[in-house]
Protein backbone atom coordinates (compact mmCIF):
# COMPACT_ATOMS: atom_id res chain seq x y z
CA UNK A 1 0.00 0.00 0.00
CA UNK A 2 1.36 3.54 -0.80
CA UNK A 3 1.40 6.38 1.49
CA UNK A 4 2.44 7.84 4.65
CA UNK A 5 3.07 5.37 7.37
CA UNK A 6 0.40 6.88 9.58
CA UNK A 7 -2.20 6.15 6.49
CA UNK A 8 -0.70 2.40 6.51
CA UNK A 9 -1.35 1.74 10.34
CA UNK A 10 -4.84 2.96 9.78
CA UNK A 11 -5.13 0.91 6.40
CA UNK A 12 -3.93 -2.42 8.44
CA UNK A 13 -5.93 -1.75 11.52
CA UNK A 14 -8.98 -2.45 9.40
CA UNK A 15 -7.60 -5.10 7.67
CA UNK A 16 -6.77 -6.82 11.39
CA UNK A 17 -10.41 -6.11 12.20
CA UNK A 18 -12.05 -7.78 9.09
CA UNK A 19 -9.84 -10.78 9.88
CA UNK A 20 -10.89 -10.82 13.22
CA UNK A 21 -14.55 -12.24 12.99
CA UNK A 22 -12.69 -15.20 11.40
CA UNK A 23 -10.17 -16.18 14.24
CA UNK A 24 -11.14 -18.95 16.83
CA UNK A 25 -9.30 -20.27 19.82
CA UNK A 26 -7.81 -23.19 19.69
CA UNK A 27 -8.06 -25.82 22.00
CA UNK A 28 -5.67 -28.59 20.72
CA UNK A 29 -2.40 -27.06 22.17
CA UNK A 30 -0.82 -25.27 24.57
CA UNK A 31 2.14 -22.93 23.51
CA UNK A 32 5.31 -24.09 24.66
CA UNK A 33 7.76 -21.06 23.93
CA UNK A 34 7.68 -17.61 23.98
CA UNK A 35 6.57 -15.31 20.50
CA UNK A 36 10.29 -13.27 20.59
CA UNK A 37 7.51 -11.28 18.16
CA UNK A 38 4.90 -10.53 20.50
CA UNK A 39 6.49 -11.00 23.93
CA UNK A 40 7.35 -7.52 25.27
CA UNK A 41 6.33 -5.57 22.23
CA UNK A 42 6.09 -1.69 22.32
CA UNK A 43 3.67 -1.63 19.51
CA UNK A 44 1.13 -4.60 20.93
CA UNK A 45 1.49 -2.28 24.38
CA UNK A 46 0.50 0.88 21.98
CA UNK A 47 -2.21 -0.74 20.69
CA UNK A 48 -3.54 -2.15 24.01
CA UNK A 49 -3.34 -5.77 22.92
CA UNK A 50 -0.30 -6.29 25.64
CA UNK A 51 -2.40 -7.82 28.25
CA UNK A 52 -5.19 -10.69 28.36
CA UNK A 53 -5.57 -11.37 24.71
CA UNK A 54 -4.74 -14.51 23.11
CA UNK A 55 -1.65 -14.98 21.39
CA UNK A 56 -3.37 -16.01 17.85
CA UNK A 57 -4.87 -12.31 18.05
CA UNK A 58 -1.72 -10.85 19.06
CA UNK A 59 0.45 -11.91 16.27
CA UNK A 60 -1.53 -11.43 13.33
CA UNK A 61 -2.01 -7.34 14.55
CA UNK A 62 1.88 -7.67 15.29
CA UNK A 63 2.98 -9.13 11.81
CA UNK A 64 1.02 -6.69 10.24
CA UNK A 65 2.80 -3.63 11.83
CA UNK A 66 5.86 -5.40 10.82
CA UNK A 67 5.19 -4.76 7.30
CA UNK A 68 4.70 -1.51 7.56
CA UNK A 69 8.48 -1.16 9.13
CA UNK A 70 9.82 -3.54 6.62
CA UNK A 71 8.09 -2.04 3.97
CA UNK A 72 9.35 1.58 4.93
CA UNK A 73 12.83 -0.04 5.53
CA UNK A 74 13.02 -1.42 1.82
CA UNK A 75 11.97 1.86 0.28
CA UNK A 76 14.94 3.65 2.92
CA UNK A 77 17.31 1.24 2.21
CA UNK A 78 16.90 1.23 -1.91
CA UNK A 79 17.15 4.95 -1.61
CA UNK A 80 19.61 5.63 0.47
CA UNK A 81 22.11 2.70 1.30
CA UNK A 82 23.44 1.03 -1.74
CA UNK A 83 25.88 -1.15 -0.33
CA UNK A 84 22.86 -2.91 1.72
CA UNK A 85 20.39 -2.16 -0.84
CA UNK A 86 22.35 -4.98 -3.13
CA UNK A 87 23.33 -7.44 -0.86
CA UNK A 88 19.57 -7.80 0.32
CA UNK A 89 18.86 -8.18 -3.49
CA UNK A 90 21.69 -10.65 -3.90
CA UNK A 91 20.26 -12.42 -0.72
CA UNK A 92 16.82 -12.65 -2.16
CA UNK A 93 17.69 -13.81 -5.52
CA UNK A 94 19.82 -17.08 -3.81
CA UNK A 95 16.36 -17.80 -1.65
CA UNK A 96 14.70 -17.45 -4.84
CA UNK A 97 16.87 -20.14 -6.50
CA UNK A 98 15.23 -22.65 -3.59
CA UNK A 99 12.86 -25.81 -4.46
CA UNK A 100 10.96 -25.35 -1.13
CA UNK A 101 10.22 -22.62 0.96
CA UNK A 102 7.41 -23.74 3.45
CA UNK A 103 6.49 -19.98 4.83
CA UNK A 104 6.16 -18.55 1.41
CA UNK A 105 2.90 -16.98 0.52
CA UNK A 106 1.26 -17.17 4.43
CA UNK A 107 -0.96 -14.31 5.40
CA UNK A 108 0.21 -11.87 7.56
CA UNK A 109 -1.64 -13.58 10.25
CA UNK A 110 0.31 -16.86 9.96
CA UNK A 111 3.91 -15.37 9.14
CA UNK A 112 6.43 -15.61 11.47
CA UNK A 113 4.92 -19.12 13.20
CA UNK A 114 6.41 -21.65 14.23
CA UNK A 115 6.40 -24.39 10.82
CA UNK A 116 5.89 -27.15 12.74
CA UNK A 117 3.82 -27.97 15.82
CA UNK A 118 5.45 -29.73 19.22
CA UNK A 119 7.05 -32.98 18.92
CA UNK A 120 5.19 -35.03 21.53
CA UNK A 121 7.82 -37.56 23.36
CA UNK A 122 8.55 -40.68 22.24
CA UNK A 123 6.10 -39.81 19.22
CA UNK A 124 8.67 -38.18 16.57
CA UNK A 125 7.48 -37.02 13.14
CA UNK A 126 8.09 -38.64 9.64
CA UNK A 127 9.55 -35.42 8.56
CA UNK A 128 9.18 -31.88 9.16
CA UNK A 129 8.54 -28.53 7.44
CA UNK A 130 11.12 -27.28 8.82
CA UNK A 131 13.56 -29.52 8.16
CA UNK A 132 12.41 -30.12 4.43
CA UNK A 133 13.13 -26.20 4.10
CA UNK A 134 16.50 -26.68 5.43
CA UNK A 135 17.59 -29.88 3.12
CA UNK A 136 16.73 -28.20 0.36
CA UNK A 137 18.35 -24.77 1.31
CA UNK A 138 21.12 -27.09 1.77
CA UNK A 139 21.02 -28.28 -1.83
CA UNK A 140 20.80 -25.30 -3.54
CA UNK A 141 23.28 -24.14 -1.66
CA UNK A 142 26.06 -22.05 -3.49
CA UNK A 143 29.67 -20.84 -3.30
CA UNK A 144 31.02 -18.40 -0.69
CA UNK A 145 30.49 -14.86 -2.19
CA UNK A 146 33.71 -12.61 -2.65
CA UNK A 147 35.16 -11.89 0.70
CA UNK A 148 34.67 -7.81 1.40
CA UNK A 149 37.71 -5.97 2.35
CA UNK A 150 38.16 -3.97 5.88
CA UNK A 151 36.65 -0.79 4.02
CA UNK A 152 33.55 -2.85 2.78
CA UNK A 153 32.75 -4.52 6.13
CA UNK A 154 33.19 -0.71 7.82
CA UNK A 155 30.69 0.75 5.10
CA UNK A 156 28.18 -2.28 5.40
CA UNK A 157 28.32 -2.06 8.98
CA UNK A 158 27.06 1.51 8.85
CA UNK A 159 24.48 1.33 6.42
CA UNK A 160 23.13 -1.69 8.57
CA UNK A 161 23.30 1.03 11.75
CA UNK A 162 21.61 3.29 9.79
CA UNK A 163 18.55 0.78 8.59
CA UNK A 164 18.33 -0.52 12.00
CA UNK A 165 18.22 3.51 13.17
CA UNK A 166 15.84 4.19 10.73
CA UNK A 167 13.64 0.74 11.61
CA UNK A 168 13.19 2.27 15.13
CA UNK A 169 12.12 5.49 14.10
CA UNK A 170 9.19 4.40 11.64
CA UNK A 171 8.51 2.11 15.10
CA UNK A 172 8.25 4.66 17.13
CA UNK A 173 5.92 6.49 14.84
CA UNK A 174 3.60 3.24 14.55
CA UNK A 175 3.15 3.01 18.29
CA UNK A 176 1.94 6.88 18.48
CA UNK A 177 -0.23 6.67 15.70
CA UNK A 178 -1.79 3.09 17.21
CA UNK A 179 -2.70 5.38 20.39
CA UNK A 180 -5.38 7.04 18.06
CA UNK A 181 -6.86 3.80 17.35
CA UNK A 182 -6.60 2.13 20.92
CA UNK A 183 -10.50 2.70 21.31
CA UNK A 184 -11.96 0.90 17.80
CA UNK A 185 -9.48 -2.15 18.69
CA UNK A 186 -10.57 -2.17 22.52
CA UNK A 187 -13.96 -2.49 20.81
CA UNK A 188 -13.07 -4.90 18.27
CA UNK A 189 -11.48 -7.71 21.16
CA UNK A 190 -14.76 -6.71 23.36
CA UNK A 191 -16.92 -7.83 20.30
CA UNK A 192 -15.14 -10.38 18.75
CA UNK A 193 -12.87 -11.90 21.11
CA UNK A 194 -13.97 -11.53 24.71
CA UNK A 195 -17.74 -13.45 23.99
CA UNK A 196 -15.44 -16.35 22.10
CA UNK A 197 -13.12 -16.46 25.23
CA UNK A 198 -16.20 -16.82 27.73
CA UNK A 199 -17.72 -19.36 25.54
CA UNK A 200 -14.43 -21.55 25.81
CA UNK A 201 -14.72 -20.91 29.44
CA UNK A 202 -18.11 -21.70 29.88
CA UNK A 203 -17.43 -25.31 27.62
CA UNK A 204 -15.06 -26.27 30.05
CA UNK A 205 -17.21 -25.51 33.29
CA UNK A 206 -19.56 -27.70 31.76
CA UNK A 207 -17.26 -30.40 30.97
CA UNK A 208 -15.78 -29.99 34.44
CA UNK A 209 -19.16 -30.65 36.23
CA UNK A 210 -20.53 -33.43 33.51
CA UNK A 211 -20.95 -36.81 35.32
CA UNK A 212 -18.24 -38.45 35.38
CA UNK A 213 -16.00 -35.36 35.10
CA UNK A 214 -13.24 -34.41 37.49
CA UNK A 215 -15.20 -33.02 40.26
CA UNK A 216 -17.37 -36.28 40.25
């Protein structure tokens, strides 16, 4: 999408918000580890979704403001940093050359997942995702590029400063604009997530006092 980055946030708010009628909790599995994504994030705490709201719910909104920064990054970096600007290209083009790249073409809502689901013990998998990805990274794999020189690695090393500079800045300017938009998204989880949540609730309080259940 083209525009400011404070016409973006708005633009993927709404998007988030016509996804969410579709999301439903799951029930099948616990999460193990920790979203390095949505644990501690600035702009879920910005948007209000920090606190008692499921993880599923978190990550699509967070994926999508990552977008905008990446997006806004690319456009800096082609611009402005050269020496970066071709070596991202260079890295592209070799991921390109892959047979298999499980997480291509996800939704914003499912990028950034884990591929593969738990390994239960003692019940390991035929094969996974994951590893499938890596084999065939593996075979496609090609020779060392040209080694940079001391000057090279200097200049890289700045331009990659100066990305990562600019990365925080456009972040910074997501989590003020997401303050505008704190009280349509509080509404949105009231609506659309809270009733689900109770419902869950309420299925297991039932199950709980069934005959036969634990409390019997």
């Amino acid at each position: 999408m083209e525009g400011s980055v404070e016409a973006r946030v708005s633009h993927e708010v709404d998007s988030w918000m016509s996804w969410l009628p579709r999301w439903r909790p799951g029930t099948h599995r616990g999460r193990v580890r920790l979203c390095r994504r949505c644990f501690g994030s600035p702009v879920l705490a910005a948007a209000g979704l920090d606190e008692d709201v499921p993880h599923p719910v978190q990550h699509a909104f967070s994926m999508r403001m990552k977008a905008i920064v990446d997006h806004a990054v690319d456009e800096y970096t082609e611009r402005n940093l050269p020496m970066l600007a071709r070596e991202i290209r260079l890295s592209e083009e070799r991921k390109s050359r892959r047979p298999y790249r499980a997480g291509e073409g996800l939704d914003p809502e499912y990028r950034g997942l884990e591929l593969d689901p738990e390994e239960t013990p003692g019940q390991p998998f035929l094969f996974t995702l994951g590893g499938l990805e890596a084999e065939t990274a593996a075979e496609a794999a090609e020779p060392a590029p040209r080694p940079f020189s001391a000057d090279e690695k200097a200049a890289l090393r700045d331009e990659v400063r100066l990305a990562d500079e600019f990365a925080k800045q456009v972040g910074r300017r997501i989590c003020a604009e997401l303050v505008r938009h704190r009280e349509r998204i509080d509404r949105a989880v009231d609506e659309l997530v809270e009733p689900q949540i109770a419902e869950l609730l309420a299925d297991l309080d039932r199950e709980l006092d069934a005959p036969g259940g634990p409390n019997w």
